[in-house]
C-alpha atoms as a PDB file:
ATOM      1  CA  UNK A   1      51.308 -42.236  62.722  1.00  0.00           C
ATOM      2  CA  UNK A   2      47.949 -44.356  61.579  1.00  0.00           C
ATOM      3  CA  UNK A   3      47.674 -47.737  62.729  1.00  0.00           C
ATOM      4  CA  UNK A   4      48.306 -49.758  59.952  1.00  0.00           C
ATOM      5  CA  UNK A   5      47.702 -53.559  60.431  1.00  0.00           C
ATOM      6  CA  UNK A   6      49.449 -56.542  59.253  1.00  0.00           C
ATOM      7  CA  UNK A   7      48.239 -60.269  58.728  1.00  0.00           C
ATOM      8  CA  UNK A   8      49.136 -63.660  58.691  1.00  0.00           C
ATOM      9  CA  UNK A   9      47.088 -66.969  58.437  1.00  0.00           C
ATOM     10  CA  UNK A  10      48.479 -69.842  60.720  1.00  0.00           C
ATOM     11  CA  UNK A  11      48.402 -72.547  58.269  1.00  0.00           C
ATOM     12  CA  UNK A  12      51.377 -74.880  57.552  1.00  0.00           C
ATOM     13  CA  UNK A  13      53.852 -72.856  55.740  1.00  0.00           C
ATOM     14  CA  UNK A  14      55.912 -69.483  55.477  1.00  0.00           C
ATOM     15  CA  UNK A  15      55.303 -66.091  55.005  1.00  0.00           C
ATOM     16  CA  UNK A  16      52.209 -64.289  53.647  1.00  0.00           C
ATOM     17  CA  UNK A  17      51.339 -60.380  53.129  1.00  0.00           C
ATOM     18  CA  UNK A  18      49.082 -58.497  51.119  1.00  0.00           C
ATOM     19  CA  UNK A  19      48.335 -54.800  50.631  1.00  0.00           C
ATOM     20  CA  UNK A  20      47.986 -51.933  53.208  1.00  0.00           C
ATOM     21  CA  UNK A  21      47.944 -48.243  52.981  1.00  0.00           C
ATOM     22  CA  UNK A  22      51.198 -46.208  52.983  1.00  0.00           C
ATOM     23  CA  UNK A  23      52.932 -46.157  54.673  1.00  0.00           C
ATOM     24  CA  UNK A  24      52.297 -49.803  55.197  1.00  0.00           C
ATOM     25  CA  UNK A  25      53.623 -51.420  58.577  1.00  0.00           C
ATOM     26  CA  UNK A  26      51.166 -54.746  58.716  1.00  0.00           C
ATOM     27  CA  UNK A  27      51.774 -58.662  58.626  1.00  0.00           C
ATOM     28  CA  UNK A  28      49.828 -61.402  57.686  1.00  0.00           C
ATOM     29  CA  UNK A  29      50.564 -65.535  58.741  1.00  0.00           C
ATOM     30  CA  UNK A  30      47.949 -68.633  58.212  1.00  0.00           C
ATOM     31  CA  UNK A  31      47.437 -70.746  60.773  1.00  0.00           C
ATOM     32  CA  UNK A  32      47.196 -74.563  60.116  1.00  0.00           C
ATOM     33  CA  UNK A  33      48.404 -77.906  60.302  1.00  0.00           C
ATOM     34  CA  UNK A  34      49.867 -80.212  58.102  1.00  0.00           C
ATOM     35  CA  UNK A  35      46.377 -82.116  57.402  1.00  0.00           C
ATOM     36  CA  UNK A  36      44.785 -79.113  56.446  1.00  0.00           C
ATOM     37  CA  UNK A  37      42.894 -78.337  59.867  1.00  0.00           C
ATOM     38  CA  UNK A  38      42.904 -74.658  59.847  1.00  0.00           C
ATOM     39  CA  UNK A  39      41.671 -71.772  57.644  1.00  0.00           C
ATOM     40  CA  UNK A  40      42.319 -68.681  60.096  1.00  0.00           C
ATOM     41  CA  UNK A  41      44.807 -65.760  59.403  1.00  0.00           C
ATOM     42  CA  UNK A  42      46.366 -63.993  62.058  1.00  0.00           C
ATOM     43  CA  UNK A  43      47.633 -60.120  61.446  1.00  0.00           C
ATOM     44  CA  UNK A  44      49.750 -57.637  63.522  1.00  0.00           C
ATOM     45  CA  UNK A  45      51.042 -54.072  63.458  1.00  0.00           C
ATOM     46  CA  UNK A  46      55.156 -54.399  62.909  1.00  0.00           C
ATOM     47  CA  UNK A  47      55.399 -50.998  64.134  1.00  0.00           C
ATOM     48  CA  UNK A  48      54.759 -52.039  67.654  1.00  0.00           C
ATOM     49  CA  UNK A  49      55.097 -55.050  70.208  1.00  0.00           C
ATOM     50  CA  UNK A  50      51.941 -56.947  71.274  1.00  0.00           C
ATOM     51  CA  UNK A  51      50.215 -60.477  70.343  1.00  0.00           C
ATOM     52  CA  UNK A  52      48.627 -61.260  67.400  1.00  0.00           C
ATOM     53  CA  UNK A  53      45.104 -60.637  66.343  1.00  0.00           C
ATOM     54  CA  UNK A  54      42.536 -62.286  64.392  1.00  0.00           C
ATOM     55  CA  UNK A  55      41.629 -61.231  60.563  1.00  0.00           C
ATOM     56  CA  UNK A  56      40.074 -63.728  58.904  1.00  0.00           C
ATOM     57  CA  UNK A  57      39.754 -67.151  57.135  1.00  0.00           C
ATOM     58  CA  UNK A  58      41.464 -68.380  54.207  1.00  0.00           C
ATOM     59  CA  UNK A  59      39.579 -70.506  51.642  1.00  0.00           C
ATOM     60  CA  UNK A  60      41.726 -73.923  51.777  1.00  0.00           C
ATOM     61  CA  UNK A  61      42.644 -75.241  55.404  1.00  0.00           C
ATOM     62  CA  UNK A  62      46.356 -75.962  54.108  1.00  0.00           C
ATOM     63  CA  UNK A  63      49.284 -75.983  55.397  1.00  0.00           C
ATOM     64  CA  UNK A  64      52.943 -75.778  53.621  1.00  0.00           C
ATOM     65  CA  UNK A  65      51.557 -72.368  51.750  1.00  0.00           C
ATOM     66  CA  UNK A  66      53.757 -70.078  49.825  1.00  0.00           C
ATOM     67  CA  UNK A  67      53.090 -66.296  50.403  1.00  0.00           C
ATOM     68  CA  UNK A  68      53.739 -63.155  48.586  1.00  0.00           C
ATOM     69  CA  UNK A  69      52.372 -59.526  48.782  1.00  0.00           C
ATOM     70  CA  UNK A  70      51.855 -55.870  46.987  1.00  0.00           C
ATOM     71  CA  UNK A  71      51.400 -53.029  49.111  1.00  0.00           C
ATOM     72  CA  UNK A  72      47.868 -53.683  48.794  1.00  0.00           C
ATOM     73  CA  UNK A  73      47.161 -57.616  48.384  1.00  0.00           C
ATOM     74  CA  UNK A  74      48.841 -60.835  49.947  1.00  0.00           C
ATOM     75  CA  UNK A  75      48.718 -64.408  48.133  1.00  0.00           C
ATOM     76  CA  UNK A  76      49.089 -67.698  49.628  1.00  0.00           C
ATOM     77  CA  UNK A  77      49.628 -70.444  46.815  1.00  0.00           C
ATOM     78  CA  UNK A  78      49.684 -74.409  47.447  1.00  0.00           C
ATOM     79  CA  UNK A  79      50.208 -76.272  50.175  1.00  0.00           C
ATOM     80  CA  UNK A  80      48.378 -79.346  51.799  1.00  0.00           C
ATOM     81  CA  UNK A  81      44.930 -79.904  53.231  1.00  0.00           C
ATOM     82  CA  UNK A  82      44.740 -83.861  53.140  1.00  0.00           C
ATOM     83  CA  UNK A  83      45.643 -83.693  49.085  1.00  0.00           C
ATOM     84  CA  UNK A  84      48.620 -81.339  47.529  1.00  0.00           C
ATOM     85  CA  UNK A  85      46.758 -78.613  46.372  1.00  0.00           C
ATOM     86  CA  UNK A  86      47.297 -76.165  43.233  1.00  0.00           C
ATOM     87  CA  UNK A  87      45.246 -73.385  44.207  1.00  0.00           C
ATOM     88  CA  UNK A  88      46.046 -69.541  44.723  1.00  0.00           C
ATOM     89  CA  UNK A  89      43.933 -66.906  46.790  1.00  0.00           C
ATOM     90  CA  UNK A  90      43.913 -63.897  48.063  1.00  0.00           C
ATOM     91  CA  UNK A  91      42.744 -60.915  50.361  1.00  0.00           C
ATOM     92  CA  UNK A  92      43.259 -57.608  50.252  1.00  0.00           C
ATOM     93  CA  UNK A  93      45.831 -56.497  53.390  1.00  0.00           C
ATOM     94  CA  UNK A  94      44.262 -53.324  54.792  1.00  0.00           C
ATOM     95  CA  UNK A  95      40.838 -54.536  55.118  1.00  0.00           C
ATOM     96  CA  UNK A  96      39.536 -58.033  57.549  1.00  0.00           C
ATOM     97  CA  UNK A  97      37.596 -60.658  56.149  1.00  0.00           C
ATOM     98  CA  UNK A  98      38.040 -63.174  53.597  1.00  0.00           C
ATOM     99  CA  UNK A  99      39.715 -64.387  50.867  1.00  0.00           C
ATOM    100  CA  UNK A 100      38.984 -65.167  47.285  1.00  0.00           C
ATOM    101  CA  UNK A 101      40.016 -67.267  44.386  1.00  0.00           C
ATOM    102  CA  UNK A 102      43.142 -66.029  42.147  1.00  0.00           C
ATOM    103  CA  UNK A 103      43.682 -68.829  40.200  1.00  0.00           C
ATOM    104  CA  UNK A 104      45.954 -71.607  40.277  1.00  0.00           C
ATOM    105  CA  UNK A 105      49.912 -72.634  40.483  1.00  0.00           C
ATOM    106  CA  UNK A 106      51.743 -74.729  37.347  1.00  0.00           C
ATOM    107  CA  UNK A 107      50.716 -77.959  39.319  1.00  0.00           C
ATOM    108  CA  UNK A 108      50.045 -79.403  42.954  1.00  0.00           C
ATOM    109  CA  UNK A 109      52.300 -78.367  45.428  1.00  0.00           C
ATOM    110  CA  UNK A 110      53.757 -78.425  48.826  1.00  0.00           C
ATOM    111  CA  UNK A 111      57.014 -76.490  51.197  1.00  0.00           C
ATOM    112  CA  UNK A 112      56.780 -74.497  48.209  1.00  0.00           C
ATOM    113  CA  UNK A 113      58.384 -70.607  49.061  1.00  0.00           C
ATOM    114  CA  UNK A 114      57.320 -66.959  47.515  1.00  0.00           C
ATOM    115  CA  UNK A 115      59.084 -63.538  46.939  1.00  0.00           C
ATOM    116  CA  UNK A 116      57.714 -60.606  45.296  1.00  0.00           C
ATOM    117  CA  UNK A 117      58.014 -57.239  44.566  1.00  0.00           C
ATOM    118  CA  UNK A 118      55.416 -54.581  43.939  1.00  0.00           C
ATOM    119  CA  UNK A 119      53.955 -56.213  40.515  1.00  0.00           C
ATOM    120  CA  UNK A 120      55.110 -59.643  40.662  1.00  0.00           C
ATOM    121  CA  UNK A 121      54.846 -62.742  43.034  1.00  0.00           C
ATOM    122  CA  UNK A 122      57.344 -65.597  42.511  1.00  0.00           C
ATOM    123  CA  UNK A 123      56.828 -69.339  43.373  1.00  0.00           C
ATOM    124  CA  UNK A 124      59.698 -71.808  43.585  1.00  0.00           C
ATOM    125  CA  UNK A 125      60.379 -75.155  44.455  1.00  0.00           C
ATOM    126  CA  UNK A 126      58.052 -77.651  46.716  1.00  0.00           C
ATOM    127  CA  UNK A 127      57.413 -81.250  46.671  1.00  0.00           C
ATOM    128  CA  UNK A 128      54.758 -83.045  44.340  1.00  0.00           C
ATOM    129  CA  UNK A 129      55.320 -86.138  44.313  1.00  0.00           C
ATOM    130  CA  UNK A 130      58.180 -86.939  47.080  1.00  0.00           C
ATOM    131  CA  UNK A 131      61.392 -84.997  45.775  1.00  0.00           C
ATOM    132  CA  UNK A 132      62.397 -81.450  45.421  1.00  0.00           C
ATOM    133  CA  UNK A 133      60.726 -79.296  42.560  1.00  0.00           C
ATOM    134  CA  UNK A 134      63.503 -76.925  41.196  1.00  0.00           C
ATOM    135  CA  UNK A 135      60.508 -75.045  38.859  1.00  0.00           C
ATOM    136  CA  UNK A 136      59.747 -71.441  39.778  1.00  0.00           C
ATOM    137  CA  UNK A 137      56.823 -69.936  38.108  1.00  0.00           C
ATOM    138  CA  UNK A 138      55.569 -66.162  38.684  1.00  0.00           C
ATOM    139  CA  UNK A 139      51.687 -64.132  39.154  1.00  0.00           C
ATOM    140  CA  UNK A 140      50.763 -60.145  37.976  1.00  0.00           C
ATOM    141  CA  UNK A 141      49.609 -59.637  41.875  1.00  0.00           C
ATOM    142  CA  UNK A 142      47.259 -56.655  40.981  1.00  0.00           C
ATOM    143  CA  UNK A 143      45.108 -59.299  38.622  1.00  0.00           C
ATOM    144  CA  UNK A 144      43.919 -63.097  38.848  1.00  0.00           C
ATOM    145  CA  UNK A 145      45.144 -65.695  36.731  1.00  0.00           C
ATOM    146  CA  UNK A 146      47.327 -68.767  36.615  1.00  0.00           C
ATOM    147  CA  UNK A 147      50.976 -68.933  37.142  1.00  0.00           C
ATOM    148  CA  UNK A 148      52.946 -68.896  34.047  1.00  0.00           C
ATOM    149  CA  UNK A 149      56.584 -70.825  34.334  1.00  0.00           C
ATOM    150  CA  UNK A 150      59.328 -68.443  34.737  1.00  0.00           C
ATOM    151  CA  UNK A 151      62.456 -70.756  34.844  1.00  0.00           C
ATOM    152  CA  UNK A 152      64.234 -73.412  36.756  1.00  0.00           C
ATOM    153  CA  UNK A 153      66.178 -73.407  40.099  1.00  0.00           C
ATOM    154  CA  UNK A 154      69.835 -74.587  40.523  1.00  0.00           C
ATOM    155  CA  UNK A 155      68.621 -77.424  42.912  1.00  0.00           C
ATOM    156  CA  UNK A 156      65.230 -78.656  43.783  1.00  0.00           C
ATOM    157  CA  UNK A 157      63.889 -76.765  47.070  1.00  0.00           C
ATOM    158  CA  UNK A 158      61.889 -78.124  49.444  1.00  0.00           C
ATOM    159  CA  UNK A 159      60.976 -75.598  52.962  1.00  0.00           C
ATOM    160  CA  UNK A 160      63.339 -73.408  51.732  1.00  0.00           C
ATOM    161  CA  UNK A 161      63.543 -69.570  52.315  1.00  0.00           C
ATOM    162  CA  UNK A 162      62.779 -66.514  50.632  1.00  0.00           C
ATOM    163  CA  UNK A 163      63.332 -62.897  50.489  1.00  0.00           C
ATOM    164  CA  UNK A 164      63.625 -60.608  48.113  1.00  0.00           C
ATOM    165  CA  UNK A 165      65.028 -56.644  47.076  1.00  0.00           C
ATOM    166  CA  UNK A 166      62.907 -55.186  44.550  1.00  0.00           C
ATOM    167  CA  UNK A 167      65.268 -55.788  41.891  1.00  0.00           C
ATOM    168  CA  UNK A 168      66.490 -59.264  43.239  1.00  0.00           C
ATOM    169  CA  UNK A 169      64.424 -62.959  44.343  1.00  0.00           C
ATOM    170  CA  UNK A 170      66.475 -64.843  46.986  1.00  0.00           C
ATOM    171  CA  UNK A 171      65.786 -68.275  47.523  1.00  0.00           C
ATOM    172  CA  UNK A 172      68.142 -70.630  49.974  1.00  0.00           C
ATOM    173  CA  UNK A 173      68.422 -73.822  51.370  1.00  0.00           C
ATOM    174  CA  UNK A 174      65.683 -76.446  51.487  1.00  0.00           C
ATOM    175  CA  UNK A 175      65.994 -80.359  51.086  1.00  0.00           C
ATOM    176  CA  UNK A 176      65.590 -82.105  48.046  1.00  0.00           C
ATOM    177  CA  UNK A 177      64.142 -85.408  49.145  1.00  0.00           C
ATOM    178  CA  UNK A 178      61.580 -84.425  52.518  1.00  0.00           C
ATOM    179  CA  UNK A 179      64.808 -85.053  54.808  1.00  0.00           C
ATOM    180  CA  UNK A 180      67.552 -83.443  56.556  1.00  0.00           C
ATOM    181  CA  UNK A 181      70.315 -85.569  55.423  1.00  0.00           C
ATOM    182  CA  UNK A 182      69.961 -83.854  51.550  1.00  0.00           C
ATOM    183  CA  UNK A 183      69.681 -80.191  53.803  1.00  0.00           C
ATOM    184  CA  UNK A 184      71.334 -77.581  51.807  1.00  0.00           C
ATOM    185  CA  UNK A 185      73.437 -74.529  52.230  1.00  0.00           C
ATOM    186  CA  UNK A 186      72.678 -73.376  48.829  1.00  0.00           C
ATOM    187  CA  UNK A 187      71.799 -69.151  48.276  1.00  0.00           C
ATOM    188  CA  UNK A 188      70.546 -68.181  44.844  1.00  0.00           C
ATOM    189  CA  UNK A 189      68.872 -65.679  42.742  1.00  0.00           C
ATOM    190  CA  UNK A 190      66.941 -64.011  40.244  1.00  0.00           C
ATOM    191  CA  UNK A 191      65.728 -61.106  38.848  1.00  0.00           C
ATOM    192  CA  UNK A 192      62.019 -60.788  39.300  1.00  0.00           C
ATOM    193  CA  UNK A 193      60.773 -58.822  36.711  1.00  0.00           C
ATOM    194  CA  UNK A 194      62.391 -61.136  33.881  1.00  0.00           C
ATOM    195  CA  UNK A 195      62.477 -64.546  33.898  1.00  0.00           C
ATOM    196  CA  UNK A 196      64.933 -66.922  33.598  1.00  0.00           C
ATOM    197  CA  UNK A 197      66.973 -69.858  35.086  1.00  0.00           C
ATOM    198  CA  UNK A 198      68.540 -68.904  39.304  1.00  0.00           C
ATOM    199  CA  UNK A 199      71.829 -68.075  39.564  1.00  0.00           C
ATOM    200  CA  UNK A 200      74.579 -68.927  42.384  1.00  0.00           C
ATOM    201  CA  UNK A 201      74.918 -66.292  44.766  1.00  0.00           C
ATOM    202  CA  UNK A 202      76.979 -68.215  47.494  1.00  0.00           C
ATOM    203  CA  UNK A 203      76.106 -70.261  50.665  1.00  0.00           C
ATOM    204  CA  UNK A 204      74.455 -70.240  54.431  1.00  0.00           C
ATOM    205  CA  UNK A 205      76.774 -70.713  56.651  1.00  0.00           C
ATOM    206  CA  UNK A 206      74.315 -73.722  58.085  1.00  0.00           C
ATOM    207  CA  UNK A 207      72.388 -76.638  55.985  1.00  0.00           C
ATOM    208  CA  UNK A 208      69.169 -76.045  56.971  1.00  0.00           C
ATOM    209  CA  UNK A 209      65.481 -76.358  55.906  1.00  0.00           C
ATOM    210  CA  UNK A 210      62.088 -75.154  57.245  1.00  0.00           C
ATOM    211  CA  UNK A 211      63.149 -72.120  57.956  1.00  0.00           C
ATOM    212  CA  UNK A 212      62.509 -68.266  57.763  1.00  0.00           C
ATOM    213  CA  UNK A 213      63.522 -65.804  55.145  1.00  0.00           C
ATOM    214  CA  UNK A 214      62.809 -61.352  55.931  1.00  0.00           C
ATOM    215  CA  UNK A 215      64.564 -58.875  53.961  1.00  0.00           C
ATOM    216  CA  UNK A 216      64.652 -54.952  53.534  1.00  0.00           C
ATOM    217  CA  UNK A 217      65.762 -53.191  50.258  1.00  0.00           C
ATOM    218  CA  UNK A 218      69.256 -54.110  51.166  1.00  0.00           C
ATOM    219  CA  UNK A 219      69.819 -57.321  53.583  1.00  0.00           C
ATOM    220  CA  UNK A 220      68.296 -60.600  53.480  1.00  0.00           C
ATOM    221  CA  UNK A 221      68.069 -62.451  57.098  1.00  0.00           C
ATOM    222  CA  UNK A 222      67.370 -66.413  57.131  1.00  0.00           C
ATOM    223  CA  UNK A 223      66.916 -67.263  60.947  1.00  0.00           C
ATOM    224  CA  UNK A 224      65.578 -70.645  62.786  1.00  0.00           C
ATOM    225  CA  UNK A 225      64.504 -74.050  61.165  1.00  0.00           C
ATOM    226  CA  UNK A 226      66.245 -77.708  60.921  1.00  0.00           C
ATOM    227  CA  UNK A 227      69.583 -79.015  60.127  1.00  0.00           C
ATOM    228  CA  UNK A 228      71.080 -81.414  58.074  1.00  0.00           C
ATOM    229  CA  UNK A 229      71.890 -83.848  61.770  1.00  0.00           C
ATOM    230  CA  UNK A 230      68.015 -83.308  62.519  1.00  0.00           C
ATOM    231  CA  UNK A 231      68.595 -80.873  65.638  1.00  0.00           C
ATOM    232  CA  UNK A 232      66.725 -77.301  65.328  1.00  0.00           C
ATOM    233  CA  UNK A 233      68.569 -74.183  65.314  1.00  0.00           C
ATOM    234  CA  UNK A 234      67.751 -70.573  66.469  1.00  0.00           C
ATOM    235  CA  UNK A 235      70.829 -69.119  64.665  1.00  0.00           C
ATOM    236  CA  UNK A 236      70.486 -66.399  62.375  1.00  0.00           C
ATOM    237  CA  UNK A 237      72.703 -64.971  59.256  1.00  0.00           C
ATOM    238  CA  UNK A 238      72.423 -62.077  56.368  1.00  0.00           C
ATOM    239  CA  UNK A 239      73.287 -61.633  53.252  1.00  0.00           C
ATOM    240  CA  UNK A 240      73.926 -58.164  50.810  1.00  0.00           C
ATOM    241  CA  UNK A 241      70.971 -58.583  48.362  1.00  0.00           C
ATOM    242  CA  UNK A 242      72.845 -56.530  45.474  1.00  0.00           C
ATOM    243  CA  UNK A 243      75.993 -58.239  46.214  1.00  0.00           C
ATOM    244  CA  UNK A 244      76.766 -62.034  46.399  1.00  0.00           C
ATOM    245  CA  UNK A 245      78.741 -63.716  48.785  1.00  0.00           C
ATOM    246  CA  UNK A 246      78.182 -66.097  51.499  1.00  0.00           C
ATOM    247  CA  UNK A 247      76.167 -65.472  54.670  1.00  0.00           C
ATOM    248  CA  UNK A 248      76.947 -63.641  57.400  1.00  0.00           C
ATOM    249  CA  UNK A 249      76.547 -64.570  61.246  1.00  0.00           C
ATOM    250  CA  UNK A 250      73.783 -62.281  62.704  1.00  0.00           C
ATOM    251  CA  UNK A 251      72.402 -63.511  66.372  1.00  0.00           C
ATOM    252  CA  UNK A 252      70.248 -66.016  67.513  1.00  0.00           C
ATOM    253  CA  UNK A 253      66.366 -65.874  68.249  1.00  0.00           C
ATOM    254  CA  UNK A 254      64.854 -66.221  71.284  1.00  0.00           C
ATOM    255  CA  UNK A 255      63.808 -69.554  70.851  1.00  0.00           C
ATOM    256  CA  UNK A 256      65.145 -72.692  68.591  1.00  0.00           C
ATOM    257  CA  UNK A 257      62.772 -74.461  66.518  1.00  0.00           C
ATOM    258  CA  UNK A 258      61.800 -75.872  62.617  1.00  0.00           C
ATOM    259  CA  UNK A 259      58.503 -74.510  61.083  1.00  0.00           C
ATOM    260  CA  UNK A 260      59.727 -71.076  61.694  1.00  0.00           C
ATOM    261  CA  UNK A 261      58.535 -68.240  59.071  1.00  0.00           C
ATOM    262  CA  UNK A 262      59.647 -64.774  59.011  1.00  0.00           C
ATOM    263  CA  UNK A 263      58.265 -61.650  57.516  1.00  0.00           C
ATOM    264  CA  UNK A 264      59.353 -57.993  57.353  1.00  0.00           C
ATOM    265  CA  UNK A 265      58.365 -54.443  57.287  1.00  0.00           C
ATOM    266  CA  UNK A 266      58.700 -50.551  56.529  1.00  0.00           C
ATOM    267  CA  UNK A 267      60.135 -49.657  59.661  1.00  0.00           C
ATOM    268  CA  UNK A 268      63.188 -51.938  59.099  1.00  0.00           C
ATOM    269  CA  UNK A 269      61.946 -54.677  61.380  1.00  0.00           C
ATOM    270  CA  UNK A 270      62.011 -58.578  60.522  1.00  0.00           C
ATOM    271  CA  UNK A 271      59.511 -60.855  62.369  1.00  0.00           C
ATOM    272  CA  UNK A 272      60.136 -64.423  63.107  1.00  0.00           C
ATOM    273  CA  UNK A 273      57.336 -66.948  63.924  1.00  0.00           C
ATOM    274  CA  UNK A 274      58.328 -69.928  65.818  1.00  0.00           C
ATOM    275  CA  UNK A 275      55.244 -72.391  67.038  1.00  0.00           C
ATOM    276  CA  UNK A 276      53.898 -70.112  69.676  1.00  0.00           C
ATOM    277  CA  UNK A 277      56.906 -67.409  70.061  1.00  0.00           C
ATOM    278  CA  UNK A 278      56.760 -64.314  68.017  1.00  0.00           C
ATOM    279  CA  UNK A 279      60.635 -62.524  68.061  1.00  0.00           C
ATOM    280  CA  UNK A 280      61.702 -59.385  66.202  1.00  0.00           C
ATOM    281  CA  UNK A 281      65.475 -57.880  64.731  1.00  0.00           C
ATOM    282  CA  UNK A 282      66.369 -55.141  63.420  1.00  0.00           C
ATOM    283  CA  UNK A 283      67.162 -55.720  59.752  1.00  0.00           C
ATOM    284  CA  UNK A 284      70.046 -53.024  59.544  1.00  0.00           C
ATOM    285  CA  UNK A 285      72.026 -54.011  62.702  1.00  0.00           C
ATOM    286  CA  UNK A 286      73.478 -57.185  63.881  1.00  0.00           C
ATOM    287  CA  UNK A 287      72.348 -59.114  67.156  1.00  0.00           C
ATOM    288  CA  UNK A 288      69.763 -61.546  68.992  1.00  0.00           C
ATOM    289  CA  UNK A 289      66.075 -61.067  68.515  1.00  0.00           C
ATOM    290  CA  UNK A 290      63.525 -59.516  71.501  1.00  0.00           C
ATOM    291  CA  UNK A 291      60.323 -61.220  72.148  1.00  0.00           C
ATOM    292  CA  UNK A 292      57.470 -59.057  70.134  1.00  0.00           C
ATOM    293  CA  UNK A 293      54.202 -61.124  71.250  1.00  0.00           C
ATOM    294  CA  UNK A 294      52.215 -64.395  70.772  1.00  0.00           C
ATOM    295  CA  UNK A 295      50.458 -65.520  68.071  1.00  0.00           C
ATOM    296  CA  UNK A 296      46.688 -66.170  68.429  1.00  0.00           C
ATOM    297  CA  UNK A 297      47.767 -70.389  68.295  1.00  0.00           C
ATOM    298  CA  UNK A 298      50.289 -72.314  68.015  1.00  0.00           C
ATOM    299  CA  UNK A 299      51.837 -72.103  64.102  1.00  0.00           C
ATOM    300  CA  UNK A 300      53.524 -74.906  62.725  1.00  0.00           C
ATOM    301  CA  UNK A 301      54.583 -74.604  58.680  1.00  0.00           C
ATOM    302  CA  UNK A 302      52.855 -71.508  58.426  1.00  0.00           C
ATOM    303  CA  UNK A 303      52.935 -69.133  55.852  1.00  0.00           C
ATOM    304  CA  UNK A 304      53.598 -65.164  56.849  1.00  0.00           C
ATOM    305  CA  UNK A 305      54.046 -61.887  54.607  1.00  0.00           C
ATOM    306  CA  UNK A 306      53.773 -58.363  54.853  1.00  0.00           C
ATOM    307  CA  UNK A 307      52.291 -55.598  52.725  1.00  0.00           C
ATOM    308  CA  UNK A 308      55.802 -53.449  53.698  1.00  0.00           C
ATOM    309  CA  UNK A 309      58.601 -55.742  52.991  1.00  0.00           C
ATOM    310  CA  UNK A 310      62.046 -55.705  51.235  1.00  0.00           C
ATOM    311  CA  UNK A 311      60.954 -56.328  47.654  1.00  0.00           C
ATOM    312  CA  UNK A 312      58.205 -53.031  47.776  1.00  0.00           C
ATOM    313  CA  UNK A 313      60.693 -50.685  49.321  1.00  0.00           C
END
């Protein structure tokens, strides 16, 4: 098989991907820090085990990015770099380099999360101005523009997660005011190629916040993060995408930690990033994650997605 690569930019966030060939197996995470000091994007093949390489630089140094991906593109939107930001760029996922200009989200935003499928990215929820944003808003991935509002979320979401099927958006948990004490347990969803208002689809079995979301076609697996008594967890649970229901108990990562982002890809594997720990699952069993490599520096609220994950299969 070809060796496809994936990407991510260490910046201060969650999960990024763009576009690789088929079958894609890549990932993509930005590397940065909460004051914006750090444009570099990191990328690996999912297919195998090793540490993170280099792929290039992302045009804002921000941190607290949204991601989302095509088979061919990845998008990082928002985020911090000294000021809330309300830009969106991209690269294209099989090639190295750099990124360019796509346009910009409904307004300045941070902790803000992204989903997609093979046509559309979704944004929801953030922080503007000191509480939870509970607008989601959506991109055409294949061309540049501004986001265009696409409905409202049951709760505001700060450092939620995300995953998504490519019928169904998941978003979960989050804080609504920057703290843990307002952590929630809260799972909902949408349909991403309408639009519309989310809609309940049950509960974690943890409040947490600033944590990671992966997915394939069928499960959605939220793993790591912060919870509402301030401690850091390395639990991890599931959900049926097409189903709802509460969460499920699935293992535990390798390490416990906030800041942790996840991404997934074609051969059924989910990647979570944890500050300098890299740990992988198998989406379609049950059990704790194996060490996969290190990233290229330490990530903290980075933002990680793959050109192969649940929403394209």
């Amino acid at each position: 098989m070809p060796n496809y690569q994936g990407v991510w930019s260490l910046s201060t966030q969650y999960q990024n991907a763009s576009g690789w060939p088929s079958p894609p197996i890549n990932a993509l995470n930005q590397l940065g820090s909460l004051g914006g000091s750090n444009t570099q994007v990191d990328y690996i093949n999912l297919a195998t085990t090793g540490n993170a390489t280099d792929f290039g630089d992302t045009l804002a140094a921000a941190g607290y990015r949204a991601a989302a991906a095509s088979t061919t593109r990845a998008l990082f939107a928002g985020g911090y770099d000294g000021s809330i930001i309300n830009q969106i760029e991209f690269t294209t996922i099989a090639s190295t380099g750099s990124f360019t200009d796509f346009g910009d989200i409904l307004s300045a935003q941070y902790g803000l999360r992204g989903l997609s499928n093979s046509t559309r990215g979704v944004f929801g929820g953030g922080d503007g101005a000191g509480t939870a944003i509970n607008v989601m808003q959506y991109v055409t991935i294949a061309s540049a523009g501004n986001a265009t509002d696409f409905g409202d979320m049951t709760t505001g979401k700060y450092l939620a997660a995300s995953c998504a099927s490519p019928t169904r958006g998941i978003f979960s948990g989050g804080t609504t005011t920057f703290s843990q004490s307002t952590a929630q347990n809260i799972i909902e969803y949408i349909t991403i190629s309408s639009t519309g208002n989310g809609t309940d689809f049950g509960d974690l079995t943890l409040y947490r916040w600033n944590f990671g979301g992966c997915s394939s076609s069928v499960r959605g697996v939220f793993g790591g993060g912060r919870l509402s008594n301030n401690t850091e967890t390395n639990a991890i649970e599931y959900i049926t995408i097409a189903s709802t229901g509460n969460a499920t108990d699935f293992g535990d990562l390798t390490v416990t930690g906030a800041s942790t982002i996840a991404t997934s890809g074609s051969n059924g594997r989910g990647l979570f990033i944890t500050e300098n720990t890299m740990d992988f699952i198998t989406i379609a069993s049950t059990g704790n994650a194996t060490d996969f490599g290190d990233p290229t520096a330490n990530v903290n609220n980075s933002a990680a997605t793959s050109g192969s994950h649940g929403g394209l299969s």
